[in-house]
PDB file of N, CA and C in Angstrom:
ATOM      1  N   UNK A   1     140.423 -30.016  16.454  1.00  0.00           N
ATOM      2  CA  UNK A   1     140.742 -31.415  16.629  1.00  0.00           C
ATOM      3  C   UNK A   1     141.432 -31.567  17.978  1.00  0.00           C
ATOM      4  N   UNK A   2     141.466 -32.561  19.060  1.00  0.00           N
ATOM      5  CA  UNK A   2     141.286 -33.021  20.040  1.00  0.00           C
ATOM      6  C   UNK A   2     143.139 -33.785  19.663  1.00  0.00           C
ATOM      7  N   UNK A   3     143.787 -33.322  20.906  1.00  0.00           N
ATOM      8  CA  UNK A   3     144.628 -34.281  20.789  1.00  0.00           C
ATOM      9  C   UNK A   3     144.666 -36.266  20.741  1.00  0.00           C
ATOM     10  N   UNK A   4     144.948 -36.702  19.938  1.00  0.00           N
ATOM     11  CA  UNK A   4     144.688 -38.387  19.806  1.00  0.00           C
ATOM     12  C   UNK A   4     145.680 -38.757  20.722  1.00  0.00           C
ATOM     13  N   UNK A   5     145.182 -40.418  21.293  1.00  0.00           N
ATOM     14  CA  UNK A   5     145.968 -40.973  22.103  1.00  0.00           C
ATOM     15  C   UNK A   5     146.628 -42.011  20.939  1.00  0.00           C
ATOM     16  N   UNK A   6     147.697 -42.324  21.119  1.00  0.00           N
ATOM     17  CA  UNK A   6     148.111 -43.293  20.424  1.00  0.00           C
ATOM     18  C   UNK A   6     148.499 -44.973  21.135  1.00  0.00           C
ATOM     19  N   UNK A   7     148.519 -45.872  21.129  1.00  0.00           N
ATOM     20  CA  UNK A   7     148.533 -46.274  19.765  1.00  0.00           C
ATOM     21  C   UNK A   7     147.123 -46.859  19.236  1.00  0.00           C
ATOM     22  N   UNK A   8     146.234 -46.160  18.876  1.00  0.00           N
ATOM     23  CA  UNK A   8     144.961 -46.658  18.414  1.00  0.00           C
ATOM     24  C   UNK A   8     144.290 -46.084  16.874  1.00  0.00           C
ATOM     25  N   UNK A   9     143.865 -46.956  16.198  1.00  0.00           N
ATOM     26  CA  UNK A   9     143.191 -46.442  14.899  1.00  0.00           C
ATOM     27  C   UNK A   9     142.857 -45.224  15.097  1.00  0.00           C
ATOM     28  N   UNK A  10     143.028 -44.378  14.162  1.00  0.00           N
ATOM     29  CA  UNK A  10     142.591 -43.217  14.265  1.00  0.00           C
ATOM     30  C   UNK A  10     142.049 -42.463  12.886  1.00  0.00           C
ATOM     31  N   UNK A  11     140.491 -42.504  12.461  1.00  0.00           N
ATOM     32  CA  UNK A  11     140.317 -41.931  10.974  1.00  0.00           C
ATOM     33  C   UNK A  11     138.885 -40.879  10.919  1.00  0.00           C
ATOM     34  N   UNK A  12     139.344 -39.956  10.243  1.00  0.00           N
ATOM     35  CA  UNK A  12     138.633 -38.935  10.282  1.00  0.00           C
ATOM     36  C   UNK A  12     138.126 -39.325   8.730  1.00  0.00           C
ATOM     37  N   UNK A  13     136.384 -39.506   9.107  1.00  0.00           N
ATOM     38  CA  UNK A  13     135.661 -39.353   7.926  1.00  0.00           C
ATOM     39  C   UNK A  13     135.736 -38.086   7.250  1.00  0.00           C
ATOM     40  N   UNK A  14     135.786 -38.160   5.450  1.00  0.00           N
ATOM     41  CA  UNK A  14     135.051 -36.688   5.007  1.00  0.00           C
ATOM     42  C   UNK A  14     134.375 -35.327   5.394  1.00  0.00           C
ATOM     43  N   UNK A  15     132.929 -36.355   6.301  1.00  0.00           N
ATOM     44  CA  UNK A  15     131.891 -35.117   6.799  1.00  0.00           C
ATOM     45  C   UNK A  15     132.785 -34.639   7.784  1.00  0.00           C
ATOM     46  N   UNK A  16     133.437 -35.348   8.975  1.00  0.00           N
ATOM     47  CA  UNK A  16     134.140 -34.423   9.801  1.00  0.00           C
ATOM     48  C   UNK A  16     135.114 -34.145   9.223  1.00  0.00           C
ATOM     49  N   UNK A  17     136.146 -33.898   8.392  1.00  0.00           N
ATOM     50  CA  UNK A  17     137.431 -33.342   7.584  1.00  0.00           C
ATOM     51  C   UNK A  17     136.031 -31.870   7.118  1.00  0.00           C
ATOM     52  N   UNK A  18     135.133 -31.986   6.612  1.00  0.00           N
ATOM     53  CA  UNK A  18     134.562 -30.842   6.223  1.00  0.00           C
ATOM     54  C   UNK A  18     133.892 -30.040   7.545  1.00  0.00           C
ATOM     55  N   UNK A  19     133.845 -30.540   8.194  1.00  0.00           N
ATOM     56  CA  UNK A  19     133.126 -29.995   9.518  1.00  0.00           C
ATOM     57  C   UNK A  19     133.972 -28.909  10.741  1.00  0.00           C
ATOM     58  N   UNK A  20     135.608 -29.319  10.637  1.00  0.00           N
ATOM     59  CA  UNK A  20     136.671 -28.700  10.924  1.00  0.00           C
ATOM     60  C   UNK A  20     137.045 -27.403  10.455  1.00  0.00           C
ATOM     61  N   UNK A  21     137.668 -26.559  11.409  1.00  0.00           N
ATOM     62  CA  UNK A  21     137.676 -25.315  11.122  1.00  0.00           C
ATOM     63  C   UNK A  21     138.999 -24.719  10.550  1.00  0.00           C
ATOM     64  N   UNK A  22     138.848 -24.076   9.640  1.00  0.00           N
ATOM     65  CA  UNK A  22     140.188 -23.572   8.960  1.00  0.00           C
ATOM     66  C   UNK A  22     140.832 -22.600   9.900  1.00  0.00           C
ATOM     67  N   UNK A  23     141.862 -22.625  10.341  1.00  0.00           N
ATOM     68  CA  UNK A  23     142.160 -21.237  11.563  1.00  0.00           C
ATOM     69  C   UNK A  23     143.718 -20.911  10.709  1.00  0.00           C
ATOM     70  N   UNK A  24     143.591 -19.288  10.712  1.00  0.00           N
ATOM     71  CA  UNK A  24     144.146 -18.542  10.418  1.00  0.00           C
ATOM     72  C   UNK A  24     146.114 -18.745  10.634  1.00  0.00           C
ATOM     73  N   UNK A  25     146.774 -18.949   9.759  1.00  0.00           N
ATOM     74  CA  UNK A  25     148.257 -19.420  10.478  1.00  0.00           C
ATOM     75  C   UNK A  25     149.085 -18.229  10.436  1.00  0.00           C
ATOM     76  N   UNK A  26     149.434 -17.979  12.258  1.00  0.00           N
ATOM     77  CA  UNK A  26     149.498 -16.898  12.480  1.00  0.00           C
ATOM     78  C   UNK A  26     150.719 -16.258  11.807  1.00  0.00           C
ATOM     79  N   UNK A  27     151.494 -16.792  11.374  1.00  0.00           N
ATOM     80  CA  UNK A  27     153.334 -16.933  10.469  1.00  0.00           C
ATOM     81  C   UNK A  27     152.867 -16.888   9.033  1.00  0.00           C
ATOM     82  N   UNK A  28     151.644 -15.991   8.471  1.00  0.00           N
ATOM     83  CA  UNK A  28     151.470 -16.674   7.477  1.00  0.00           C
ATOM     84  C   UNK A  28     150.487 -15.213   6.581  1.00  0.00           C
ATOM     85  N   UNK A  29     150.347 -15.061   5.539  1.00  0.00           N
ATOM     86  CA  UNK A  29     149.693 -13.810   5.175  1.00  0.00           C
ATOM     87  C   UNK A  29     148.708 -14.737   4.068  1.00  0.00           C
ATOM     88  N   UNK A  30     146.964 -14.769   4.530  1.00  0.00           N
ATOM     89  CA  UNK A  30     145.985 -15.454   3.772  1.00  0.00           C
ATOM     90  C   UNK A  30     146.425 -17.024   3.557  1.00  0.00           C
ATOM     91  N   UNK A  31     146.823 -17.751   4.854  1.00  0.00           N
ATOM     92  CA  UNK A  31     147.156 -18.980   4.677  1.00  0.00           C
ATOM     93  C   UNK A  31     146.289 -19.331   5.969  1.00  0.00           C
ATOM     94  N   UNK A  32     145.995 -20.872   5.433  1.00  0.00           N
ATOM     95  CA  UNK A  32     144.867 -21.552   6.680  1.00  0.00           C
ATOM     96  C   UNK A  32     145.243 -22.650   6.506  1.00  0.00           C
ATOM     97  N   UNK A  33     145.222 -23.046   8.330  1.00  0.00           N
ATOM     98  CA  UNK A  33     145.472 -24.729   8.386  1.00  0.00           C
ATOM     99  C   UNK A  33     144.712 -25.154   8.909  1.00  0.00           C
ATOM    100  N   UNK A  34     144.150 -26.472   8.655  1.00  0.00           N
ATOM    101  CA  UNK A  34     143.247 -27.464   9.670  1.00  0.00           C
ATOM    102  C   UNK A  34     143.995 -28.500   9.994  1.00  0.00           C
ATOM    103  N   UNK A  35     144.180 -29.048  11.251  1.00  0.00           N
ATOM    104  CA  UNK A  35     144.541 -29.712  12.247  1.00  0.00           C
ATOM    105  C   UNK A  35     143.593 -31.231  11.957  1.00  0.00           C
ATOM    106  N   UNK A  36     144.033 -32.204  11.267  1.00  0.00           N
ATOM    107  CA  UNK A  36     143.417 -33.860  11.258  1.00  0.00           C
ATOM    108  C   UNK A  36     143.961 -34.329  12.531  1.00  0.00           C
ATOM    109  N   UNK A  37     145.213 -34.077  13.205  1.00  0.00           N
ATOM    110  CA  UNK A  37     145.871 -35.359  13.880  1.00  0.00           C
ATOM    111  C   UNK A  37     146.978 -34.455  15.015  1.00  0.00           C
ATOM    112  N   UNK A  38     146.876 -34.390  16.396  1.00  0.00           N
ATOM    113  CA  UNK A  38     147.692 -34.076  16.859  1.00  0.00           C
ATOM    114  C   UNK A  38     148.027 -35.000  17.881  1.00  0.00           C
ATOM    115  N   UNK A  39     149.364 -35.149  18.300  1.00  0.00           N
ATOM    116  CA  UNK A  39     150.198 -36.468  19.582  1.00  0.00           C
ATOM    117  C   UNK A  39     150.936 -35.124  20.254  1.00  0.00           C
ATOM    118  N   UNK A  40     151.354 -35.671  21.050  1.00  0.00           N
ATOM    119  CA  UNK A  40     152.409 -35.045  21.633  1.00  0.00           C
ATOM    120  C   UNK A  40     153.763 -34.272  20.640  1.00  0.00           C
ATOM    121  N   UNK A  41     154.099 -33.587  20.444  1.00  0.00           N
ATOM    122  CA  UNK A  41     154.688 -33.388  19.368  1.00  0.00           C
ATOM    123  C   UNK A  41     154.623 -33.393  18.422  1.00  0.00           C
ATOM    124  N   UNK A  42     153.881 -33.932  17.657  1.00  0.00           N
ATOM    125  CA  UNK A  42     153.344 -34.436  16.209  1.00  0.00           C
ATOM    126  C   UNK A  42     152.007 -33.757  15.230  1.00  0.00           C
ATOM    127  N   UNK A  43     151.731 -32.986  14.239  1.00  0.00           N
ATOM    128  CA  UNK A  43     150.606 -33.142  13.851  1.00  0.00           C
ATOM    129  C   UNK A  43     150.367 -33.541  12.427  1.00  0.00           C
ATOM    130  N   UNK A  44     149.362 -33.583  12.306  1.00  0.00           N
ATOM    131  CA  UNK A  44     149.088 -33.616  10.474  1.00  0.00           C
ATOM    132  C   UNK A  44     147.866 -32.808  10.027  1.00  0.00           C
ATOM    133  N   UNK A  45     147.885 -32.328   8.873  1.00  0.00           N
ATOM    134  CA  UNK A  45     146.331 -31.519   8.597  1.00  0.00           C
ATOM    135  C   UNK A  45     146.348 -31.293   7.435  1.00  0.00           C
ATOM    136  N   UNK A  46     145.864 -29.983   7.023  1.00  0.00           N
ATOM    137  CA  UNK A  46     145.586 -29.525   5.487  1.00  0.00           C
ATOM    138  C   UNK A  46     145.912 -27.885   5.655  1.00  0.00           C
ATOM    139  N   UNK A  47     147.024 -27.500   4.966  1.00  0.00           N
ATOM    140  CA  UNK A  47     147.371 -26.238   4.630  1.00  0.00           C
ATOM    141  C   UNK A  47     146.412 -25.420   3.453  1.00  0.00           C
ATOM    142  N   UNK A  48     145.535 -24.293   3.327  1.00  0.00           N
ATOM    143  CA  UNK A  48     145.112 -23.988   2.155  1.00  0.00           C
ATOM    144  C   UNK A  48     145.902 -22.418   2.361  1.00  0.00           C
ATOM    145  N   UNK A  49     146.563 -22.466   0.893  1.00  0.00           N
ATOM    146  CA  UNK A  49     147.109 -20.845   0.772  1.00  0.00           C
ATOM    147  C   UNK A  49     145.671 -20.279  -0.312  1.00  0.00           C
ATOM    148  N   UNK A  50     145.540 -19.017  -0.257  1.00  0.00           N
ATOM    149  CA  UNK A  50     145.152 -18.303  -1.263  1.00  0.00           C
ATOM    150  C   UNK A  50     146.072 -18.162  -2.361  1.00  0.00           C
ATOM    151  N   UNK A  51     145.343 -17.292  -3.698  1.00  0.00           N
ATOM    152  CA  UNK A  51     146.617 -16.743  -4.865  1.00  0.00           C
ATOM    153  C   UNK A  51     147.505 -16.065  -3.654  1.00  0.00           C
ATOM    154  N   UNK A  52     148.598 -15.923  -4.205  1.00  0.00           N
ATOM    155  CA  UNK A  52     149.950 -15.127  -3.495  1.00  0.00           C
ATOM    156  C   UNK A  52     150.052 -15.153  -2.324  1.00  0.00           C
ATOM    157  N   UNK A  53     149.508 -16.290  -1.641  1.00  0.00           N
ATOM    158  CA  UNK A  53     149.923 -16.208  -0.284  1.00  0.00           C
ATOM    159  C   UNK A  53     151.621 -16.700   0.442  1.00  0.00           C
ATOM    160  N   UNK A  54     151.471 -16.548   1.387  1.00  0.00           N
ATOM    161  CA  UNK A  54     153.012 -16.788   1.956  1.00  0.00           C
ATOM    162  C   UNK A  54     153.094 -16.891   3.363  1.00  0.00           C
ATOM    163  N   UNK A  55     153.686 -17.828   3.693  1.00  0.00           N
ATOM    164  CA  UNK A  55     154.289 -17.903   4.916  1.00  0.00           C
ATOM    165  C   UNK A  55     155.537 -17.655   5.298  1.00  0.00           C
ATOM    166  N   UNK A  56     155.885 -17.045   5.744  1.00  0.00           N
ATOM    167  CA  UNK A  56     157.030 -16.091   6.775  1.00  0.00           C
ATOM    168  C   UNK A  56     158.028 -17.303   6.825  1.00  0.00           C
ATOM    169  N   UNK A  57     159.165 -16.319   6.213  1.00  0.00           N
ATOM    170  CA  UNK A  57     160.745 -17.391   5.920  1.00  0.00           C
ATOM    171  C   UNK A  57     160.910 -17.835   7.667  1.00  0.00           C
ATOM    172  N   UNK A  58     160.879 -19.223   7.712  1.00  0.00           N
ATOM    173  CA  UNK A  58     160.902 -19.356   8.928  1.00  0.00           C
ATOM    174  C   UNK A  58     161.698 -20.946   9.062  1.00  0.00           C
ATOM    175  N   UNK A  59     162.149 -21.210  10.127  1.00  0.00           N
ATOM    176  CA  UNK A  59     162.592 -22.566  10.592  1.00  0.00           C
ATOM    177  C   UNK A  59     161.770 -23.325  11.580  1.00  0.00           C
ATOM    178  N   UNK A  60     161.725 -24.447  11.566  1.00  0.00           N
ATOM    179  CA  UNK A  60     161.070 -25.620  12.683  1.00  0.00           C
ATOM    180  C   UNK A  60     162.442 -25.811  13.765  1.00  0.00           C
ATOM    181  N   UNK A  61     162.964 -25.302  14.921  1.00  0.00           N
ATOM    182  CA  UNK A  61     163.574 -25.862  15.557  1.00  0.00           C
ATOM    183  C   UNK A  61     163.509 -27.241  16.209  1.00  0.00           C
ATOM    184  N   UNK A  62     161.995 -27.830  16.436  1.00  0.00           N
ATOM    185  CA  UNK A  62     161.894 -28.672  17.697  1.00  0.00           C
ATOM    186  C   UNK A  62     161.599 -29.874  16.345  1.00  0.00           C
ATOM    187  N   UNK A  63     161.307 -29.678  14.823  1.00  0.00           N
ATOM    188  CA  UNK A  63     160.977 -30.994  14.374  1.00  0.00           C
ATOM    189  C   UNK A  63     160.768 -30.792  12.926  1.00  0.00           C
ATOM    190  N   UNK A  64     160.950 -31.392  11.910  1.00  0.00           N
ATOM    191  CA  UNK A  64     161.084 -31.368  10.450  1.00  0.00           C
ATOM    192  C   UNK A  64     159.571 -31.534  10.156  1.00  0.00           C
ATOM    193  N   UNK A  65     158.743 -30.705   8.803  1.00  0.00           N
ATOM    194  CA  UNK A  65     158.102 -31.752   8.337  1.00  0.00           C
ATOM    195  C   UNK A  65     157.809 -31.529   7.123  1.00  0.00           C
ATOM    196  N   UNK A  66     157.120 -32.460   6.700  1.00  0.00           N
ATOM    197  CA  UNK A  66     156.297 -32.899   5.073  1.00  0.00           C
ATOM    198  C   UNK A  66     155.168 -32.016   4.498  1.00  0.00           C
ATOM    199  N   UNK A  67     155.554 -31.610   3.071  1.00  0.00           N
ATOM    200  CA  UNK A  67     154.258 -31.276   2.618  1.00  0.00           C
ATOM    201  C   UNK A  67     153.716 -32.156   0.635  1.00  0.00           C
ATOM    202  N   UNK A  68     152.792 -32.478   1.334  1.00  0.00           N
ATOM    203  CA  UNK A  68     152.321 -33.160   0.137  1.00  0.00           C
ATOM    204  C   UNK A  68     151.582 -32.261  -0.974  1.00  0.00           C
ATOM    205  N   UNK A  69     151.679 -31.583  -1.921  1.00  0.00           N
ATOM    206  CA  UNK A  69     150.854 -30.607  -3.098  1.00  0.00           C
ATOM    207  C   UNK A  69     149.592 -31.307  -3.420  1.00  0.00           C
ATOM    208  N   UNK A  70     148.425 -31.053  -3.187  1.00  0.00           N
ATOM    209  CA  UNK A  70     147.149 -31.863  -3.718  1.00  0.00           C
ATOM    210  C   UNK A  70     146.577 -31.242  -4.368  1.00  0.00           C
ATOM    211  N   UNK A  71     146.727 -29.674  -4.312  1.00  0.00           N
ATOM    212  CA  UNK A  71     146.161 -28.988  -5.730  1.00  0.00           C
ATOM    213  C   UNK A  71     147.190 -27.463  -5.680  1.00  0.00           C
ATOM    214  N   UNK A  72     147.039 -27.055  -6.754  1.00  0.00           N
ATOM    215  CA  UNK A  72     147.614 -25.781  -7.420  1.00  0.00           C
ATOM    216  C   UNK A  72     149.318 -25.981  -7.303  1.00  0.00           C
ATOM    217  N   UNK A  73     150.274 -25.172  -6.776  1.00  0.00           N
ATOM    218  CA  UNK A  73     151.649 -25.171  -7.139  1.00  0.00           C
ATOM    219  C   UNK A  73     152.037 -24.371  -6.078  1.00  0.00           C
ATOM    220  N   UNK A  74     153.076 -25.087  -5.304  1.00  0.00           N
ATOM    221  CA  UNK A  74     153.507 -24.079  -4.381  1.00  0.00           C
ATOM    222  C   UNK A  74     155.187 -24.254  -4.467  1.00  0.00           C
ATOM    223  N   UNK A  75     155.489 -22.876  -3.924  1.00  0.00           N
ATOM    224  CA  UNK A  75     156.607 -22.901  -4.345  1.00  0.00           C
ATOM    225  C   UNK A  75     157.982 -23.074  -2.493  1.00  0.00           C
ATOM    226  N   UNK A  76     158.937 -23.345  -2.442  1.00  0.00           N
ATOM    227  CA  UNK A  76     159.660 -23.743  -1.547  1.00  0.00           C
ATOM    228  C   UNK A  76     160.890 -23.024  -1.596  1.00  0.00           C
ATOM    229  N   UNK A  77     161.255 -22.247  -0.955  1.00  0.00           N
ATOM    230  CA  UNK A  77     162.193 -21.247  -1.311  1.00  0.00           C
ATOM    231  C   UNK A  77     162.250 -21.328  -2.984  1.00  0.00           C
ATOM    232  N   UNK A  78     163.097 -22.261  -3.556  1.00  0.00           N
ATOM    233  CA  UNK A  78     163.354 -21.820  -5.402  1.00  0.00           C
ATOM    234  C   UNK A  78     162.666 -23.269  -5.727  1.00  0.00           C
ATOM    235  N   UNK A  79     162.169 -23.991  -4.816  1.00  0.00           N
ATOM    236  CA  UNK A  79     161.705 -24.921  -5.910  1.00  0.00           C
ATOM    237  C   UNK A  79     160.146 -25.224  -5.813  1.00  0.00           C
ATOM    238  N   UNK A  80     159.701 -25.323  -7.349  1.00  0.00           N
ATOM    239  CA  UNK A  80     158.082 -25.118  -7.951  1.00  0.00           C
ATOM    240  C   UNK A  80     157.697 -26.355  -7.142  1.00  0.00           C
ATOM    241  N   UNK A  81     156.444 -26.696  -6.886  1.00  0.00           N
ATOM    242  CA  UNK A  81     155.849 -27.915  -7.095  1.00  0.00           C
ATOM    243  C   UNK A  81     154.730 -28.380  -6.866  1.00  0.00           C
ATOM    244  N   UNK A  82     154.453 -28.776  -8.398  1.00  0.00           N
ATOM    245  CA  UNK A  82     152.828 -28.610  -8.376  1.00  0.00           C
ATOM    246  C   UNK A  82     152.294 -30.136  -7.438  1.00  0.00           C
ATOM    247  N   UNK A  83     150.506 -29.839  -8.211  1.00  0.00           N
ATOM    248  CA  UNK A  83     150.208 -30.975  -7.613  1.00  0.00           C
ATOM    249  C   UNK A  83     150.437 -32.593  -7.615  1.00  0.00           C
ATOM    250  N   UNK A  84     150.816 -33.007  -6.782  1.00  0.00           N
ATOM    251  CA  UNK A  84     151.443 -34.469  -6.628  1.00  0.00           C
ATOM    252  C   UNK A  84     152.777 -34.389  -6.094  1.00  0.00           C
ATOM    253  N   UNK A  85     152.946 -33.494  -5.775  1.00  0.00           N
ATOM    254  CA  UNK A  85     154.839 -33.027  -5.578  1.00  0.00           C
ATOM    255  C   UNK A  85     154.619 -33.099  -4.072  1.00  0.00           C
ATOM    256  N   UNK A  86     155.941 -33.949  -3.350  1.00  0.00           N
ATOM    257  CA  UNK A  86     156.399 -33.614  -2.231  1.00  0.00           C
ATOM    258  C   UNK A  86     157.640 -32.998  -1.807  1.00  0.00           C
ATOM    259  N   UNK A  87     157.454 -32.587  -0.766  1.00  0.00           N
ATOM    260  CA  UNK A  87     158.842 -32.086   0.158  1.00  0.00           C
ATOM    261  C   UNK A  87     159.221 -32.427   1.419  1.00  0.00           C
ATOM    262  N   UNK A  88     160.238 -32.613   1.824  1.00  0.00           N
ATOM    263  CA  UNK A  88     161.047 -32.882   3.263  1.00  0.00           C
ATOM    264  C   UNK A  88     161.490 -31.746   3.455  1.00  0.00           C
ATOM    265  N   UNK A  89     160.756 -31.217   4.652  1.00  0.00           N
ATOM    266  CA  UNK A  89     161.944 -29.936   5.158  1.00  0.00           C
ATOM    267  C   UNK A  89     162.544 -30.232   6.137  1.00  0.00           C
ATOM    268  N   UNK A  90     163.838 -30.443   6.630  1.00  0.00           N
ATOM    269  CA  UNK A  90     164.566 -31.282   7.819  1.00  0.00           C
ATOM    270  C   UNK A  90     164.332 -29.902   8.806  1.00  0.00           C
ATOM    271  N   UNK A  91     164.774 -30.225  10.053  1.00  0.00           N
ATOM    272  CA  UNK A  91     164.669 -29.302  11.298  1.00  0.00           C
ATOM    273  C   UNK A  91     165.481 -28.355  10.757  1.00  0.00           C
ATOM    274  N   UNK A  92     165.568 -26.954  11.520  1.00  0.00           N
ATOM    275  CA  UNK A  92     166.406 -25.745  11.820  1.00  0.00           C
ATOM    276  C   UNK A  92     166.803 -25.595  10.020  1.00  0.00           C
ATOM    277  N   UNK A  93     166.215 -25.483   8.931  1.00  0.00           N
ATOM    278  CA  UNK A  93     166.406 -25.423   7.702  1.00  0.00           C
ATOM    279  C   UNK A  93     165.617 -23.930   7.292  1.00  0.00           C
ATOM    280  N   UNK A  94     166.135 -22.904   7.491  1.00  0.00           N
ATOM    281  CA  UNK A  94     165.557 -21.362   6.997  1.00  0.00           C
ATOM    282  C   UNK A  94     164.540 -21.744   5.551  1.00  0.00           C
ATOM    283  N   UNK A  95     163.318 -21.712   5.515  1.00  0.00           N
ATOM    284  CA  UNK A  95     162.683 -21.915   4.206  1.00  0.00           C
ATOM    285  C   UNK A  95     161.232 -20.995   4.586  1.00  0.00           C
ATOM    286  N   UNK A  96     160.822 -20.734   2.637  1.00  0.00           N
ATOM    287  CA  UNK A  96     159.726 -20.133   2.868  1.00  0.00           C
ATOM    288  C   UNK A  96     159.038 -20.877   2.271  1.00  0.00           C
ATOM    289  N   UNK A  97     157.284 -20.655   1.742  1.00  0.00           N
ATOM    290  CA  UNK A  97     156.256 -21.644   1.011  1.00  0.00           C
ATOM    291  C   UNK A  97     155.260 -20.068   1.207  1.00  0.00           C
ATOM    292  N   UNK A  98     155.484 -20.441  -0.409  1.00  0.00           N
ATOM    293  CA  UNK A  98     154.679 -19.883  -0.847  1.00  0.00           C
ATOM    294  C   UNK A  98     153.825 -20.152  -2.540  1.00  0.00           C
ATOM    295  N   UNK A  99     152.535 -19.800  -2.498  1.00  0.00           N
ATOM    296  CA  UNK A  99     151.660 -20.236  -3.740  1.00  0.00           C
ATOM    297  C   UNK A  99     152.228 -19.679  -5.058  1.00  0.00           C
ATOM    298  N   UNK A 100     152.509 -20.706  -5.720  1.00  0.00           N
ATOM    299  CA  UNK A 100     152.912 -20.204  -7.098  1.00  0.00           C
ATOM    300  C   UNK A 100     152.070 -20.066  -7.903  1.00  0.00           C
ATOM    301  N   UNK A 101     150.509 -19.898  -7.631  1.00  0.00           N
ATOM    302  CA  UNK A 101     149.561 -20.084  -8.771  1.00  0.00           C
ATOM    303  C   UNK A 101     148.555 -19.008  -8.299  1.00  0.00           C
ATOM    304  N   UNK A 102     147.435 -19.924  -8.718  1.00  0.00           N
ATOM    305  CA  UNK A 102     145.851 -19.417  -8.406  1.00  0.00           C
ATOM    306  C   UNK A 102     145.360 -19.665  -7.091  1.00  0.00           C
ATOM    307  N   UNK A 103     146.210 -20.306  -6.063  1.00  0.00           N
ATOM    308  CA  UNK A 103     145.717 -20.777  -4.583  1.00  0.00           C
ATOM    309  C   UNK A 103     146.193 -22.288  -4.964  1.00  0.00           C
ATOM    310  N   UNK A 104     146.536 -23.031  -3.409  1.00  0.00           N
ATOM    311  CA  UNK A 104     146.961 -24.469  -3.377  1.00  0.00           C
ATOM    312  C   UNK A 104     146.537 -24.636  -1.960  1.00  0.00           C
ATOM    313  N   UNK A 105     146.410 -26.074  -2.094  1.00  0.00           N
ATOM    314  CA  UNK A 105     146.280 -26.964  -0.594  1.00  0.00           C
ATOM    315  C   UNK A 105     147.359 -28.025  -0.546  1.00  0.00           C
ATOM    316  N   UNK A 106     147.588 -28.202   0.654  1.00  0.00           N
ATOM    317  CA  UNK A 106     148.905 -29.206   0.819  1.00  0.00           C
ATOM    318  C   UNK A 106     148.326 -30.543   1.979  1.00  0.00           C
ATOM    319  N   UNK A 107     148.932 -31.333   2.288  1.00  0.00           N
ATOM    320  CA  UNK A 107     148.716 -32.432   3.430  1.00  0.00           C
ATOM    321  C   UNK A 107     150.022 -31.986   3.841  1.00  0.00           C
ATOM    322  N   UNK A 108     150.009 -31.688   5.206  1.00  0.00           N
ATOM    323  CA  UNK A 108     151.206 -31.841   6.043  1.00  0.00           C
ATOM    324  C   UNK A 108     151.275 -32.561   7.224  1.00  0.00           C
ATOM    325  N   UNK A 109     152.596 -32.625   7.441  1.00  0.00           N
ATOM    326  CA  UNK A 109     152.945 -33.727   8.646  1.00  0.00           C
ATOM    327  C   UNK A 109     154.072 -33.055   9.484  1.00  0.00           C
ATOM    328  N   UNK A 110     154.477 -32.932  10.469  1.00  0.00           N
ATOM    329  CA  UNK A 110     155.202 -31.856  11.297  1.00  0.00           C
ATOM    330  C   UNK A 110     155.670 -32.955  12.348  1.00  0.00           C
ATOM    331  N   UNK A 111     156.992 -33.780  12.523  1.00  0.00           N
ATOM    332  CA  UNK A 111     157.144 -34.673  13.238  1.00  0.00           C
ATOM    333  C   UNK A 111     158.155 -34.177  14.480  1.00  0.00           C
ATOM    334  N   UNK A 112     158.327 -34.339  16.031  1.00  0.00           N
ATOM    335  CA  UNK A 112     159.566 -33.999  16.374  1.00  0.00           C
ATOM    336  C   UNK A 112     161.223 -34.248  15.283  1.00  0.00           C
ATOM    337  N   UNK A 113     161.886 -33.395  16.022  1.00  0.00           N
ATOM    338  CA  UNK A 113     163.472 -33.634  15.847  1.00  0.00           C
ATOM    339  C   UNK A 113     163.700 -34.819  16.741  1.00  0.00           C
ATOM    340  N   UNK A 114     165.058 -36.476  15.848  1.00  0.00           N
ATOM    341  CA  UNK A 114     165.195 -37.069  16.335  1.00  0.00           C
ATOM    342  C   UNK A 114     166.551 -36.673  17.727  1.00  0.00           C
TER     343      UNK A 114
END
């Protein structure tokens, strides 16, 4: 995905959401992200973990962000949360994410620090 200019509509049909490439997240053991939306600072996409996957206890220095659960259960340092569950992770906050199930996908959003 192509960095977007803002401030203009911006919507990614289905066929291209399926047409996008899952790339490997390098902080991350059998976890893949696709990239919907990037600004200057900013992105949004789709996280897919495998069973037992994990991403590396880590912090966002430069910006907090969101993850929305849309299928399976992932877990946030100690807290579960399946699908429909969100989270706020604020900036510089030590946390891990990892799949509490059979594999999960998330919507995320990754905004600067104000």
């Amino acid at each position: 995905m192509t960095t977007h200019p803002s401030p203009t509509l911006f919507a990614v049909p289905p066929e291209r959401v399926a047409e996008l490439v899952w790339d490997d997240l390098p902080a991350g053991r059998h976890v893949a992200m696709k990239v919907l939306y990037r600004t200057e600072g900013a992105s949004a996409g789709l996280l897919r973990m495998q069973p037992g996957a994990r991403e590396l206890t880590h912090q966002h220095v430069s910006g907090e962000h969101h993850l929305w659960v849309l299928s399976g259960k992932l877990r946030v340092d100690d807290t579960d949360l399946p699908a429909g569950s969100y989270v706020h992770v604020p900036a510089h906050l030590t946390h891990s994410v990892v799949d509490a199930g059979s594999g999960s996908t998330a919507f995320f959003v990754f905004c600067p620090a104000e």
